[in-house]
PDB file of N, CA and C in Angstrom:
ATOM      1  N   UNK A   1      24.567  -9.866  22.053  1.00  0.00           N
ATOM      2  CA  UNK A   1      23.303 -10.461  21.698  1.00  0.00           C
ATOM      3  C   UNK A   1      22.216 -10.055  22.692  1.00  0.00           C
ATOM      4  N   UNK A   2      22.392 -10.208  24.167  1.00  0.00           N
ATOM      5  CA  UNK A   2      21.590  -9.456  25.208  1.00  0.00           C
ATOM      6  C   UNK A   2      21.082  -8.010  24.375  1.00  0.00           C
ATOM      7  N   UNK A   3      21.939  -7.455  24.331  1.00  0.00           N
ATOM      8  CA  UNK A   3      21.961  -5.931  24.173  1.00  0.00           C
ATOM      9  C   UNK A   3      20.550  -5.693  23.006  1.00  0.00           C
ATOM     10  N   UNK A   4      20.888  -6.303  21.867  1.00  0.00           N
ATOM     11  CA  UNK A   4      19.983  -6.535  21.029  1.00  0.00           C
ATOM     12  C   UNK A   4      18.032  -7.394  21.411  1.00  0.00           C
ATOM     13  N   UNK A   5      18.571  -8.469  21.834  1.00  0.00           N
ATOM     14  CA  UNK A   5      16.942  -8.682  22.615  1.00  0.00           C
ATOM     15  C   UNK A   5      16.686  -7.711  23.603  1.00  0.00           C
ATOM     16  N   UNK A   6      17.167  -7.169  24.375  1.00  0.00           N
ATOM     17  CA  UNK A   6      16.495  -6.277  25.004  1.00  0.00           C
ATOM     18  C   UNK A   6      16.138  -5.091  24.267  1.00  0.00           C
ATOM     19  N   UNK A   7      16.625  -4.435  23.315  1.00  0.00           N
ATOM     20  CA  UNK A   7      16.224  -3.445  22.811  1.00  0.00           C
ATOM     21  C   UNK A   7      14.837  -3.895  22.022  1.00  0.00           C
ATOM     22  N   UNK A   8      14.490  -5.074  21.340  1.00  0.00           N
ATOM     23  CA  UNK A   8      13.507  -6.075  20.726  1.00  0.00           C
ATOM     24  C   UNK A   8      12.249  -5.622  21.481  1.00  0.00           C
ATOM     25  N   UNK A   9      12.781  -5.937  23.128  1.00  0.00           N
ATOM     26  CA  UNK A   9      11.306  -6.056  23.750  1.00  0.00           C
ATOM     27  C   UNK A   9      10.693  -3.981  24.287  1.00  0.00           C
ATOM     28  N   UNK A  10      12.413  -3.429  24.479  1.00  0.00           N
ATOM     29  CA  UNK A  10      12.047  -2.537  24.938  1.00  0.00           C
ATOM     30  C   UNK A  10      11.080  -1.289  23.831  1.00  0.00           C
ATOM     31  N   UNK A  11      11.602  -1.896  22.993  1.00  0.00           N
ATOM     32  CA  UNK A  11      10.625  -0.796  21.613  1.00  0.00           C
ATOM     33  C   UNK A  11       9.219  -1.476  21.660  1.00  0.00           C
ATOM     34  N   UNK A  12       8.720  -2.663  22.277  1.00  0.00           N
ATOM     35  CA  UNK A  12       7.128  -2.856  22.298  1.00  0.00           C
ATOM     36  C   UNK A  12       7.044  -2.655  23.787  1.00  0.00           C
ATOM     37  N   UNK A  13       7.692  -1.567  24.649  1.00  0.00           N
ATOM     38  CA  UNK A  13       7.401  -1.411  25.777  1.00  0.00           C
ATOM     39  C   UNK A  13       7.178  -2.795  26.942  1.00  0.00           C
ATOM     40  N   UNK A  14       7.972  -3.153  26.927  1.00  0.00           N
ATOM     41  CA  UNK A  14       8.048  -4.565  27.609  1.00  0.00           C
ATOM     42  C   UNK A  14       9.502  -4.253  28.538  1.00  0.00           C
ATOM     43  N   UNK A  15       9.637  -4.276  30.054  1.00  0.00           N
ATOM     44  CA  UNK A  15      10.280  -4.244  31.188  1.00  0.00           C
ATOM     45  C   UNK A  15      10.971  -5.480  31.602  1.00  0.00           C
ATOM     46  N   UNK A  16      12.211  -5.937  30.758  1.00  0.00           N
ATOM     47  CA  UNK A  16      12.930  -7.234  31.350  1.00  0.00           C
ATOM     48  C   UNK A  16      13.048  -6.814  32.995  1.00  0.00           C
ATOM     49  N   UNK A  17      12.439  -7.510  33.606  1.00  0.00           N
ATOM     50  CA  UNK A  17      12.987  -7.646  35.127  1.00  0.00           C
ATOM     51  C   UNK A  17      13.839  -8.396  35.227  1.00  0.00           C
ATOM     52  N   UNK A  18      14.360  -9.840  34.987  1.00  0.00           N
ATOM     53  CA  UNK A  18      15.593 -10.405  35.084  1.00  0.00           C
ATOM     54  C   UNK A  18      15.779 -11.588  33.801  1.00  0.00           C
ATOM     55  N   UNK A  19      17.358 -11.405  33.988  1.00  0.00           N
ATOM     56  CA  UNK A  19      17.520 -12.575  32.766  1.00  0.00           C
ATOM     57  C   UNK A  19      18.507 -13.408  33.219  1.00  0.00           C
ATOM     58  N   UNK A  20      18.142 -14.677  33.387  1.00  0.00           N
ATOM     59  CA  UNK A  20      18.746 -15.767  33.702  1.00  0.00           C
ATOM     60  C   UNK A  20      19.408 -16.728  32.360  1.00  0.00           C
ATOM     61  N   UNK A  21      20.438 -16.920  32.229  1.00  0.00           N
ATOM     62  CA  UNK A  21      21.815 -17.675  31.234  1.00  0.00           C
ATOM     63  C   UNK A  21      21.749 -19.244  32.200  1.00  0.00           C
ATOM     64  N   UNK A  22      20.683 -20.093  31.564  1.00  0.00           N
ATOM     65  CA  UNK A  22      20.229 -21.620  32.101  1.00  0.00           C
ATOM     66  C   UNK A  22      21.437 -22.628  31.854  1.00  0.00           C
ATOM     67  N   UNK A  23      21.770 -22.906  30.513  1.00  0.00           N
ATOM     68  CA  UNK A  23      22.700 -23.510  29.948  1.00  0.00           C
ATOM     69  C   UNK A  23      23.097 -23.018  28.635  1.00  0.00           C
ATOM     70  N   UNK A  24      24.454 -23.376  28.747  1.00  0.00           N
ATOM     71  CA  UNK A  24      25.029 -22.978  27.027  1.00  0.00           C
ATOM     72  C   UNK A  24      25.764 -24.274  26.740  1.00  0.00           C
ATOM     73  N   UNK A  25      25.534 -24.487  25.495  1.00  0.00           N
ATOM     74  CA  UNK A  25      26.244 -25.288  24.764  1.00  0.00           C
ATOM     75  C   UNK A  25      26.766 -24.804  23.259  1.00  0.00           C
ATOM     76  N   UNK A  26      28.147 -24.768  22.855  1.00  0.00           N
ATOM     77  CA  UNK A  26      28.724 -24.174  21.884  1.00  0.00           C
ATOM     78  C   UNK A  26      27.966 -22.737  22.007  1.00  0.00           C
ATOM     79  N   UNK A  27      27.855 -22.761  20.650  1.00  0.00           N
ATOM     80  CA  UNK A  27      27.338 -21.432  20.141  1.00  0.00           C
ATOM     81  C   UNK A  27      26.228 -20.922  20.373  1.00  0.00           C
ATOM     82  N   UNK A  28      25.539 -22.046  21.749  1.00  0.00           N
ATOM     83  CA  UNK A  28      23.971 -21.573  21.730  1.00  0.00           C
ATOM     84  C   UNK A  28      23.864 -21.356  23.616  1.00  0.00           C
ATOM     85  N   UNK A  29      23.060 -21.074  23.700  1.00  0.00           N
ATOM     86  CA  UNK A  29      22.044 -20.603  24.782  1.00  0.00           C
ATOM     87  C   UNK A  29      20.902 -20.846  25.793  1.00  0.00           C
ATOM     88  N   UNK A  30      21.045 -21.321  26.594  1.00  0.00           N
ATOM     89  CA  UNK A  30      19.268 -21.303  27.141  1.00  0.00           C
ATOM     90  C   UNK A  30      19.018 -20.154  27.943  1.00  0.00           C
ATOM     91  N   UNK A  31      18.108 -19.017  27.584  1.00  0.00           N
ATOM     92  CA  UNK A  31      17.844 -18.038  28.812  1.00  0.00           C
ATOM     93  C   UNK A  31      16.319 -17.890  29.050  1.00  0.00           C
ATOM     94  N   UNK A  32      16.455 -17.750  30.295  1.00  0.00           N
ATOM     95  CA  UNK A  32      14.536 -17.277  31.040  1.00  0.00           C
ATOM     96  C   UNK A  32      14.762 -15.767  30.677  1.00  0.00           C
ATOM     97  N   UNK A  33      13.464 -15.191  30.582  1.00  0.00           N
ATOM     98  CA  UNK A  33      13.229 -13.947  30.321  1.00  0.00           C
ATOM     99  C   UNK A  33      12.093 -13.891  31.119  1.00  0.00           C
ATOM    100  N   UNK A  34      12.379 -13.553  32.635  1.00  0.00           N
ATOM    101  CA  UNK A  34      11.375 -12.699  33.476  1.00  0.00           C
ATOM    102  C   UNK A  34      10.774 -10.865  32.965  1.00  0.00           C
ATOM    103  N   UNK A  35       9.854 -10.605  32.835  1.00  0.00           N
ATOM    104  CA  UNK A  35       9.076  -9.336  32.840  1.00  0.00           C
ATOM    105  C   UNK A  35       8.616  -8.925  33.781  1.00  0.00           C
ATOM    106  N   UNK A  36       8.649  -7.777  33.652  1.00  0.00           N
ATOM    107  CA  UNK A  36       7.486  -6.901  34.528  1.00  0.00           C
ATOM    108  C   UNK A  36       5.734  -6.711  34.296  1.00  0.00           C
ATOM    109  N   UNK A  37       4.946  -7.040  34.627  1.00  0.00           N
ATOM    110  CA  UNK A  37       3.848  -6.383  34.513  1.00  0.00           C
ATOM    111  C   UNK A  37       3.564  -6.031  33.149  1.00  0.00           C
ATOM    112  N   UNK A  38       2.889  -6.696  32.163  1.00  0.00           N
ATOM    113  CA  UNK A  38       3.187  -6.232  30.944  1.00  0.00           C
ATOM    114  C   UNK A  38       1.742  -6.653  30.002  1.00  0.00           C
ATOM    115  N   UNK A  39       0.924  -5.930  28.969  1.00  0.00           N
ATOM    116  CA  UNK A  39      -0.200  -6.776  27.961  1.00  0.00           C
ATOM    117  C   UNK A  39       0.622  -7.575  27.313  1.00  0.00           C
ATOM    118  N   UNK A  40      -0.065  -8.889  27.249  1.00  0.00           N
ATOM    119  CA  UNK A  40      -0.104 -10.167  26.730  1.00  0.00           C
ATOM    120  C   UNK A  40       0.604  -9.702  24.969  1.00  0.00           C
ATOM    121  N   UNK A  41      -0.333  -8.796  24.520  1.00  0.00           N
ATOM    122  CA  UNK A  41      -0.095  -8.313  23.252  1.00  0.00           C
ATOM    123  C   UNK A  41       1.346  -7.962  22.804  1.00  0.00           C
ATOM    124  N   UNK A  42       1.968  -6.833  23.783  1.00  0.00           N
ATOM    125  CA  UNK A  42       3.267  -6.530  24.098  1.00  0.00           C
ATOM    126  C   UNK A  42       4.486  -7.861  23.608  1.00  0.00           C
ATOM    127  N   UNK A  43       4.377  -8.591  24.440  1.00  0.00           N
ATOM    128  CA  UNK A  43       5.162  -9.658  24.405  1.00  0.00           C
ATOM    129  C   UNK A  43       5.124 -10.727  23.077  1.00  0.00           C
ATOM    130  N   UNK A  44       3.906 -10.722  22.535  1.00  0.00           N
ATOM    131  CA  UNK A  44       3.876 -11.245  21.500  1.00  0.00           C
ATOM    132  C   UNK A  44       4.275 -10.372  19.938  1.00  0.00           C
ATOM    133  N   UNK A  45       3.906  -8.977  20.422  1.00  0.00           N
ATOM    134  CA  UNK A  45       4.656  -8.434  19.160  1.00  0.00           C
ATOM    135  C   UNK A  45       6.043  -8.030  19.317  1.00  0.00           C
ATOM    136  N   UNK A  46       6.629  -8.468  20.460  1.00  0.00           N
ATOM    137  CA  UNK A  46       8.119  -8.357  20.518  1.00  0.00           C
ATOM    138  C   UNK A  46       8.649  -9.715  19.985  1.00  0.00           C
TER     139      UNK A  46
END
């Protein structure tokens, strides 16, 4: 699933700098998604 969001952001040119795994419960997830330096725009069309 990583593998896939990162490819998401990397095709609107967007630089994950780190990804933090907060909490999981069952089948789900909480993660931070730190960036690099990036337009506002970028991130929203990812």
């Amino acid at each position: 699933m990583l593998a896939s969001i990162a490819l998401v952001f990397g095709n609107k040119e967007v630089s994950l700098k780190s990804v933090i795994q907060k909490e999981a419960t069952g089948k789900t997830a909480e993660l931070v998604l730190v960036t690099h330096r990036v337009q506002e725009q970028n991130v929203q069309d990812a």
